[in-house]
Structures are given as structure tokens and as C-alpha cells.
Protein backbone atom coordinates (compact mmCIF):
# COMPACT_ATOMS: atom_id res chain seq x y z
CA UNK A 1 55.17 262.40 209.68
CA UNK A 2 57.42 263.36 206.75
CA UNK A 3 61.28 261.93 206.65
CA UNK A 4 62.27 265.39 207.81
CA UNK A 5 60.13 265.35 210.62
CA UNK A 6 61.28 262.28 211.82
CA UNK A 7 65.32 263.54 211.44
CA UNK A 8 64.34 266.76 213.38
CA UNK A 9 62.39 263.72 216.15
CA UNK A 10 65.44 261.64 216.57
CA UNK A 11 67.94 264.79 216.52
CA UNK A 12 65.79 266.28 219.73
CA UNK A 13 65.33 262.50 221.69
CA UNK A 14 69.17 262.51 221.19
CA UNK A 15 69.53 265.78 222.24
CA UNK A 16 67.57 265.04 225.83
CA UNK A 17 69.80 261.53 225.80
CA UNK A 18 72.84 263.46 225.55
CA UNK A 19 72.34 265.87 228.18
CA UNK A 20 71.45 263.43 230.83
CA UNK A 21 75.33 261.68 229.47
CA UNK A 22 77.36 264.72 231.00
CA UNK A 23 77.35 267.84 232.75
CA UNK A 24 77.66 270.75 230.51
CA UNK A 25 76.43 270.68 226.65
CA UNK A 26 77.38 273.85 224.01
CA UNK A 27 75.17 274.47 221.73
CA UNK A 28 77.93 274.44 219.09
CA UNK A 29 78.93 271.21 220.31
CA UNK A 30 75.66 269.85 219.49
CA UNK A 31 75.46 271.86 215.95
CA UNK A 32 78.97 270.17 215.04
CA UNK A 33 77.51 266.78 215.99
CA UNK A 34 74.21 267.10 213.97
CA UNK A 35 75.97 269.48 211.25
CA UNK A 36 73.22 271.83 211.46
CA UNK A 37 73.12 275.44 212.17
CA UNK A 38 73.26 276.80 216.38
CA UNK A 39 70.17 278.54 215.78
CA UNK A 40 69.09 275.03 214.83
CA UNK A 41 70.27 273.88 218.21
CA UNK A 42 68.64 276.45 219.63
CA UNK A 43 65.42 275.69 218.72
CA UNK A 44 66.02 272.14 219.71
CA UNK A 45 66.22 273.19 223.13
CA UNK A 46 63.28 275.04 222.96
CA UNK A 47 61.03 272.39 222.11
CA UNK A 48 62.30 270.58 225.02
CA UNK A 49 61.88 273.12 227.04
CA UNK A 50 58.08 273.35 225.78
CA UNK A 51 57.81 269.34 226.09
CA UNK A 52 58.60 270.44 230.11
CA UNK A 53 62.19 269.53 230.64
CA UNK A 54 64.12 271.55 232.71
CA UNK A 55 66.96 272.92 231.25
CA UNK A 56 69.11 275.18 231.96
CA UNK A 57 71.85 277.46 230.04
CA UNK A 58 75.21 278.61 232.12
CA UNK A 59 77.55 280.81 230.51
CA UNK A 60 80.54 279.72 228.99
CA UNK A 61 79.77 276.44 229.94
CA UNK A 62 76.64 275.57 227.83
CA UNK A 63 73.57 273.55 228.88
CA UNK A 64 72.55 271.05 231.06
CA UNK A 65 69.61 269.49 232.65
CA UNK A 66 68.24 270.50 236.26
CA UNK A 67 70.49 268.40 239.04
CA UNK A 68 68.52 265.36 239.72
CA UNK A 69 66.46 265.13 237.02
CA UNK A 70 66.48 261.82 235.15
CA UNK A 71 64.44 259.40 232.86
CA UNK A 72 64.80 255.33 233.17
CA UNK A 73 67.41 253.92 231.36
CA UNK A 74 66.88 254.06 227.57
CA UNK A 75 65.88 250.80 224.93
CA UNK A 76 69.26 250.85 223.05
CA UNK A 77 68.55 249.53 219.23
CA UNK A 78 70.19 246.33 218.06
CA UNK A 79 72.90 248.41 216.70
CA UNK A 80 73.57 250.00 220.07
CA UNK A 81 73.83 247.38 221.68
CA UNK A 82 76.20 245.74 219.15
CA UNK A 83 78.39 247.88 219.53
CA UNK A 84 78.83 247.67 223.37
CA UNK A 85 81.07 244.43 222.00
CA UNK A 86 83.13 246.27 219.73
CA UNK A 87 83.88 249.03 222.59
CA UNK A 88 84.40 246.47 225.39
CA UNK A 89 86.88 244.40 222.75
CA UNK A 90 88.91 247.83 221.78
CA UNK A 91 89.46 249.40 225.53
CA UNK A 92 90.45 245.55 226.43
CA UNK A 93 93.12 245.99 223.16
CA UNK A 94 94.38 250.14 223.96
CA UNK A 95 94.13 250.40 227.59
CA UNK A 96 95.68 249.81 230.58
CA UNK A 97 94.22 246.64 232.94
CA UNK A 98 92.73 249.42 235.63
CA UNK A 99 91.05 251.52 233.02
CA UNK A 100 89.79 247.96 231.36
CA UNK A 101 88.34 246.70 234.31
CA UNK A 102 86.60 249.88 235.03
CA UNK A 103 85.18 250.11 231.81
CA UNK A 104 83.91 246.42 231.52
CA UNK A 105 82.33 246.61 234.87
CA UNK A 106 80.17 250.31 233.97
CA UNK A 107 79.37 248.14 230.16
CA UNK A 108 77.50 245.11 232.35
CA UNK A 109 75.69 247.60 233.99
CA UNK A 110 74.32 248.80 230.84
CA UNK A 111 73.95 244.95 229.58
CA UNK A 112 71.98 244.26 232.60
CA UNK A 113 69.16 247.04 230.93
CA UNK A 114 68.80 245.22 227.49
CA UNK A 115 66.21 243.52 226.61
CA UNK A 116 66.21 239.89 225.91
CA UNK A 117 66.86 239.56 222.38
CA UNK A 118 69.43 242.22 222.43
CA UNK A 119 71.07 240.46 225.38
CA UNK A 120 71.17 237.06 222.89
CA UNK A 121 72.42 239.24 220.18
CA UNK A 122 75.20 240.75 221.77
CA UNK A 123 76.19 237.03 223.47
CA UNK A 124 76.59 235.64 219.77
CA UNK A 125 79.13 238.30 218.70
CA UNK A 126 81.29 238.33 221.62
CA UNK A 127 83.08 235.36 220.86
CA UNK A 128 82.84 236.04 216.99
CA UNK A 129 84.99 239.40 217.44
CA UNK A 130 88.93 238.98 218.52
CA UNK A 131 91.48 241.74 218.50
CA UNK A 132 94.78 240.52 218.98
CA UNK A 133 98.21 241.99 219.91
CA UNK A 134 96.75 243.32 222.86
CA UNK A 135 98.57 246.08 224.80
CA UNK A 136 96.32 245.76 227.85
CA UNK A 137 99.96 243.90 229.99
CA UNK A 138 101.03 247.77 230.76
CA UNK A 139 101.20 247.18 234.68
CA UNK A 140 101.69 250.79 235.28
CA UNK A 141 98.57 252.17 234.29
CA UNK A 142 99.57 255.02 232.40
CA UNK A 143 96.07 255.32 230.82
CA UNK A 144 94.24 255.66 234.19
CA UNK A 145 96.69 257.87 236.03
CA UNK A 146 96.64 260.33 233.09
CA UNK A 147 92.93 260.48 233.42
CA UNK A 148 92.67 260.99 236.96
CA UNK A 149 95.64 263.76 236.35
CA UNK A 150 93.54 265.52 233.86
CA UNK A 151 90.02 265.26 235.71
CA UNK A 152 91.80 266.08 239.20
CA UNK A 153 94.19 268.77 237.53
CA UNK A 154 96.83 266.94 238.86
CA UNK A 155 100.84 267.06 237.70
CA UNK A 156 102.29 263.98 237.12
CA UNK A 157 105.74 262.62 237.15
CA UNK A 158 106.78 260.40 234.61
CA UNK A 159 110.49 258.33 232.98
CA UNK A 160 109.86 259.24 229.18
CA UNK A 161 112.42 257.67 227.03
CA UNK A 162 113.01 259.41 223.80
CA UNK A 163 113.91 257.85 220.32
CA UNK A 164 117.04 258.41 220.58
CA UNK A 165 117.75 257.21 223.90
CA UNK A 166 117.25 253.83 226.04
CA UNK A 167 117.57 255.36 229.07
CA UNK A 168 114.37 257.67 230.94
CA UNK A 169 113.91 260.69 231.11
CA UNK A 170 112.60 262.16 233.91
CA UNK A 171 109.72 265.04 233.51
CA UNK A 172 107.02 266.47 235.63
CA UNK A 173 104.19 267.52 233.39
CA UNK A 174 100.39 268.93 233.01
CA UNK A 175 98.18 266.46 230.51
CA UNK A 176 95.65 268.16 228.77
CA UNK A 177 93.88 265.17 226.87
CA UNK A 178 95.20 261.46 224.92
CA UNK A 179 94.83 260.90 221.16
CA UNK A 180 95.12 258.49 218.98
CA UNK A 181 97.25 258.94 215.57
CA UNK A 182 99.12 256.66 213.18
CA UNK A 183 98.70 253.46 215.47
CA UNK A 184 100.03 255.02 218.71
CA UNK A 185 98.30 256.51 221.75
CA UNK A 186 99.55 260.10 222.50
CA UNK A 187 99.23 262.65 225.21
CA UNK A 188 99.48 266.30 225.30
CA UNK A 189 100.78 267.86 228.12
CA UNK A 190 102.72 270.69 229.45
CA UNK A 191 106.22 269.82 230.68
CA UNK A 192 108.11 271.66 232.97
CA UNK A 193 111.74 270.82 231.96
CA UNK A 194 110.63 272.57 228.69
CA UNK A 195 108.70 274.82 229.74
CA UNK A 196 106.56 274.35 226.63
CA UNK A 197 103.82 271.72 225.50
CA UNK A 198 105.16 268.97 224.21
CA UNK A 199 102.84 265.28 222.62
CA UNK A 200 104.64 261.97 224.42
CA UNK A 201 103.80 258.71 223.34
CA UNK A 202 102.41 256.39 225.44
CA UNK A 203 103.85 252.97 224.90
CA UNK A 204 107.56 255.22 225.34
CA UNK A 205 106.46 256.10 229.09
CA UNK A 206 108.58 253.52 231.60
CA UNK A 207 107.23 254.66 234.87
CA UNK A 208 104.55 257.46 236.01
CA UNK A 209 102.92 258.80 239.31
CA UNK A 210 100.57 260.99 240.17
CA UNK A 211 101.72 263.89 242.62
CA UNK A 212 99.79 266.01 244.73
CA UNK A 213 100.70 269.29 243.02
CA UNK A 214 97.83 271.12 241.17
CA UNK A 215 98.14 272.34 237.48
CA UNK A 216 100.59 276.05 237.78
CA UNK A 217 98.40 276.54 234.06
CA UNK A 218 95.09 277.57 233.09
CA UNK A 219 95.30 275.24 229.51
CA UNK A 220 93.58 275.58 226.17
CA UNK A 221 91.52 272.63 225.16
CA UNK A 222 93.10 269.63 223.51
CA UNK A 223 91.59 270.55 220.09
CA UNK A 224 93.63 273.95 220.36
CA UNK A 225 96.77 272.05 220.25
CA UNK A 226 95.85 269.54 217.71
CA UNK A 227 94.56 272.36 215.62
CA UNK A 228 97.80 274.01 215.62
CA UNK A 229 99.71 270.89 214.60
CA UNK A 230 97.47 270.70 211.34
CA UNK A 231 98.25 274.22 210.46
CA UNK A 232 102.26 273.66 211.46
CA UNK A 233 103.57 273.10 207.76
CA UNK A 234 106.55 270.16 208.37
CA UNK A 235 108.65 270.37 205.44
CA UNK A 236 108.74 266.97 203.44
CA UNK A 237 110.97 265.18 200.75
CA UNK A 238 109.84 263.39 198.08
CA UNK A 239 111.00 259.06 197.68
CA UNK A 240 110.27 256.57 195.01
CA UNK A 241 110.10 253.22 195.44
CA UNK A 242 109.93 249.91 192.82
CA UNK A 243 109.56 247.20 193.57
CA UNK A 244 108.10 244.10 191.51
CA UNK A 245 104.47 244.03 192.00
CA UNK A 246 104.45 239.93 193.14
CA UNK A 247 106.42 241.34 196.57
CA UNK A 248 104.69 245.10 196.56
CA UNK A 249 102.36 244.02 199.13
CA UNK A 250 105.23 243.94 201.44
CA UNK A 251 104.97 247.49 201.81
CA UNK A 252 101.39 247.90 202.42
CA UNK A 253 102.70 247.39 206.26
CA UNK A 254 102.72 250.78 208.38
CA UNK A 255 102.82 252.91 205.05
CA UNK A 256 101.00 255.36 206.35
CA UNK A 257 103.33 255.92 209.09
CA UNK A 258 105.64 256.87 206.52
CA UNK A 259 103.65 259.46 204.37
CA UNK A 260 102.53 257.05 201.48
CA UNK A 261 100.97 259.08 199.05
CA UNK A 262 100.25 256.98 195.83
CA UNK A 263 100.89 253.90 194.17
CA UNK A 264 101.73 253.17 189.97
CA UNK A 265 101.71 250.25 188.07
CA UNK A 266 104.85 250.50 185.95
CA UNK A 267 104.86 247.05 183.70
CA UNK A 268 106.01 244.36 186.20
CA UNK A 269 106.43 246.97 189.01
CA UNK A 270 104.89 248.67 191.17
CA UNK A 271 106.17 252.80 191.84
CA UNK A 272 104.99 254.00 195.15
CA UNK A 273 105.61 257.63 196.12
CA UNK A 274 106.28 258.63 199.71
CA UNK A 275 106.12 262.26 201.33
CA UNK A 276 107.85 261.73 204.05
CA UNK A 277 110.01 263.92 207.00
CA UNK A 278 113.76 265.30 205.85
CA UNK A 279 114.75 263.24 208.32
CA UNK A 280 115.07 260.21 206.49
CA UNK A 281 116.87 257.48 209.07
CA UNK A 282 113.76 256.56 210.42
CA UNK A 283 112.53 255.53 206.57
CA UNK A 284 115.81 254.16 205.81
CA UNK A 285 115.51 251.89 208.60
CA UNK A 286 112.11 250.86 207.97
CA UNK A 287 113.02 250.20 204.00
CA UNK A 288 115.89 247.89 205.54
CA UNK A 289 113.21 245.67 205.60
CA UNK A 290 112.03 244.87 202.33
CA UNK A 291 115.02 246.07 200.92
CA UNK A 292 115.88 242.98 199.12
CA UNK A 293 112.79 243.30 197.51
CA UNK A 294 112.92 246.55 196.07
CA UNK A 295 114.63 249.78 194.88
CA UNK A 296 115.12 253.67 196.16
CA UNK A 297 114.68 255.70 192.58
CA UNK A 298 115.12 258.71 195.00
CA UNK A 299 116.55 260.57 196.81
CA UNK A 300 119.92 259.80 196.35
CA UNK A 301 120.43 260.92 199.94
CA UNK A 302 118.28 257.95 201.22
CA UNK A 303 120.12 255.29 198.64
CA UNK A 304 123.32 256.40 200.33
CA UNK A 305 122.04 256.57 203.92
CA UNK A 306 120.49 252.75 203.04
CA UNK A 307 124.50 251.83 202.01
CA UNK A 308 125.47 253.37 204.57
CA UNK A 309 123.68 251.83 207.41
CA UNK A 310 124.12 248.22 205.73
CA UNK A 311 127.76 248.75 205.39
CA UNK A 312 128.02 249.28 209.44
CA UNK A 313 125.67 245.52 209.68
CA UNK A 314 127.78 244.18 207.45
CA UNK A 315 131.48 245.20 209.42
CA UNK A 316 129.42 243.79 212.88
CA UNK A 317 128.95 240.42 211.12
């Protein structure tokens, strides 16, 4: 069997594994996956169909296999299996206690199916894999409800408290789908007091509940949403930073956060260049931090906004 044989093999087998995973399949969905064409896909399906499994095509919703029919559980490679740890360690890390619990308890279940040496493989890197800082203390369960509220199509009510503000907010809102960007959970969601769709962050939510009010929308797809926010052109400013390259590394810390672009040796400094929002407080506060260590070479704006703000420390002293 030639090498492409063997790719076009393991693309069908994961194919049938996949559509025994969920409900409805497209066949784009699988051509994005596999990065080959939909009349790929399509023949794909074919051959399954050949092989005698019963599939079947609805539209607008894609494929799927016949109700009821299933294979025994799948040998998962070494790899697979593997990475059951890594999962299991992350949802412990980024979600709630309910949605942990859930998660680990559905993962044994799969454990239970590997074979021997996998099981002993998977046993020795559990306890060689730690992710600290974990977030999983959020009593509330914000993860969980907002997945029930988004498989139920169920409003939710939630205290959001914004930046700017130490006090909650109270909103009643539609979640579409949760994302994860620049070290924060987010969800999208359509909120009433707007009447617009607005992204909240997770960690900002104080309190949430689930209500027994059904969705007033018919909503595009989380993608849509993301999509747009790519092709929404934020306009940014330009800031230079030296600082001497033995306390640079100070700044590796959440750069990314703050639009780091590039970094230049210059002698016995380091330059790096930020593009980062016109609203600068939120990068002159975070600069506050190493500021001792380094220099704004511009914007003026943000060297005076720096004085500024250590001025006001320095008449609370």
C-alpha cells in the first residue's frame, strides 16, 4: 500500500470515528479538518457507504450515522492515550469544579477501555505533569451554567463587573459559545441591556443563574462573531521601550497582552516595539511595573501619562 494510500486509510477510519463522536458532520467541516477538497470528502463517504455503513446526509445539517448504530470502543494509540493526561490536567486548571468533575468521570470511562500498557503509560505521566495557578476554586460554576445555557437555549442572568467598575453589573443575556484568547476565557453572548452582542470575560462574572426563559434570537455561529472581530480594524499606536538587556526579560511577562511586536538589540539594550490600543492607561499601568528598569522612547503621551499616574502614588504616600 503506497504512503498515499495509507493517508487516504487513516483519513476514512477517522472519518467513521468521528461520526459515531456527534450528531451531525458537514462535509466542509471534515474538508477543513483534513485540508482537502469537499469533493474529497465526498468520496470519503462513499467508500463507507460501499464498506456497508449506514450513513445518512440531512440538509443543512450534514451527515451522520443511522441512530443506533455503533462499533466497540476503539484501541487509542499511545499518543491518544497520552494525551487523555494533558486534557484531564488542563479542564482541572480552566474550568469550573462541576464541569471538572464531569469531565474526569466521562475520561475514566475511556481509561477503563485501554489496554494494559497504555493504562501503565498514562499512570507514569500523571504525576510527571502539574499545572499550577489553578482557577478550578470558581464556586459558581460559570463554565457549566453557560454550557447548559447554550445547549438548552437558555438566557442567563449574570453580575458582570466591568474594568472600570468594582461594583456588578447586572445583565440578562443569550451565550452563543466560550473562547479562549490572550490568557482569559471569554464568552459571546447577546445582552439585552444592549441590545447588541457583546464578549464578557469570565473570571469578571461575580454571580450567574440560569433562568427559564428561552433564547428571543435565532444566532449566527460563534465563528461568525469571531470572524468579524478579525476583520474589525482597532486603530493602534506605536511605543518603544529600552531597557538594558540584563533586566529585558522582565518584560517577556504578558507581552502579548500588550501587542508586542518585535524586539532589537541596541548595544547594552534591548528596544522592544509595542502596537498597542490608543488607549494607553492600561499599558501605562502595566509598564509601572518594570518601570525602574526601563525607558518610554515613545509616545510622549504615555511618558506623561506614566508621570502622571506616579505623581498621584507619590502625593498618597
Amino acid at each position: 500500500m503506497s504512503e498515499l494510500d495509507v493517508k487516504k486509510f487513516n483519513r476514512i477510519l477517522s472519518i467513521y470515528v468521528q461520526l459515531q463522536s456527534r450528531n451531525f458532520i458537514t462535509a466542509q467541516q471534515f474538508a477543513d479538518r483534513y485540508e482537502v477538497s469537499v469533493r474529497t470528502i465526498y468520496r470519503d463517504i462513499k467508500a463507507l457507504e460501499n464498506a456497508g455503513i449506514p450513513i445518512y446526509n440531512e440538509q443543512g445539517k450534514g451527515y451522520a450515522l443511522v441512530e443506533g448504530y455503533r462499533i466497540p470502543p476503539t484501541i487509542f494509540t499511545k499518543e491518544e492515550a497520552l494525551s487523555f493526561v494533558v486534557a484531564e490536567k488542563l479542564v482541572d486548571k480552566y474550568a469550573d469544579k462541576k464541569l471538572s468533575f464531569n469531565f474526569s468521570s466521562a475520561l475514566h470511562k475511556m481509561k477503563a477501555i485501554l489496554r494494559t500498557s497504555e493504562k501503565e503509560n498514562v499512570a507514569l505521566i500523571e504525576d510527571k505533569l502539574l499545572i499550577f495557578d489553578t482557577t478550578s476554586e470558581n464556586s459558581n460554576e460559570v463554565l457549566s451554567i453557560l454550557l447548559e445555557s447554550i445547549v438548552a437555549k437558555l438566557q442567563i442572568e449574570v453580575e458582570y463587573q466591568k474594568p472600570s467598575s468594582y461594583i456588578g453589573e447586572l445583565r440578562t443575556l443569550e451565550p452563543i459559545g466560550i473562547f479562549y484568547e490572550n490568557d482569559y476565557w471569554y464568552f459571546m453572548a447577546y445582552c439585552h441591556l444592549r441590545n447588541d452582542y457583546r464578549q464578557f470575560r469570565i473570571d469578571r462574572v461575580q454571580n450567574i443563574n440560569k433562568m427559564a426563559i428561552g433564547f428571543t434570537l435565532l444566532h449566527q455561529p460563534l465563528e461568525y462573531f469571531l470572524e468579524k472581530k478579525k476583520e474589525k480594524v482597532e486603530e493602534k499606536i506605536t511605543v518603544k521601550i529600552l531597557a538594558p538587556r540584563k533586566s529585558a526579560h522582565y518584560f517577556n511577562w504578558d507581552r502579548m497582552s500588550y501587542g508586542f511586536v518585535r524586539e532589537e538589540v541596541i548595544g547594552d539594550f534591548v528596544e522592544l516595539t509595542f502596537e498597542t490600543s490608543t488607549k494607553l492607561d492600561y499599558f501605562a499601568r502595566w509598564f509601572l511595573m518594570y518601570s525602574v528598569e526601563a525607558q518610554i522612547t515613545t509616545p510622549l503621551e504615555l511618558k506623561l501619562m506614566v508621570k502622571d499616574l506616579l505623581q498621584k502614588a507619590i502625593d498618597k504616600v
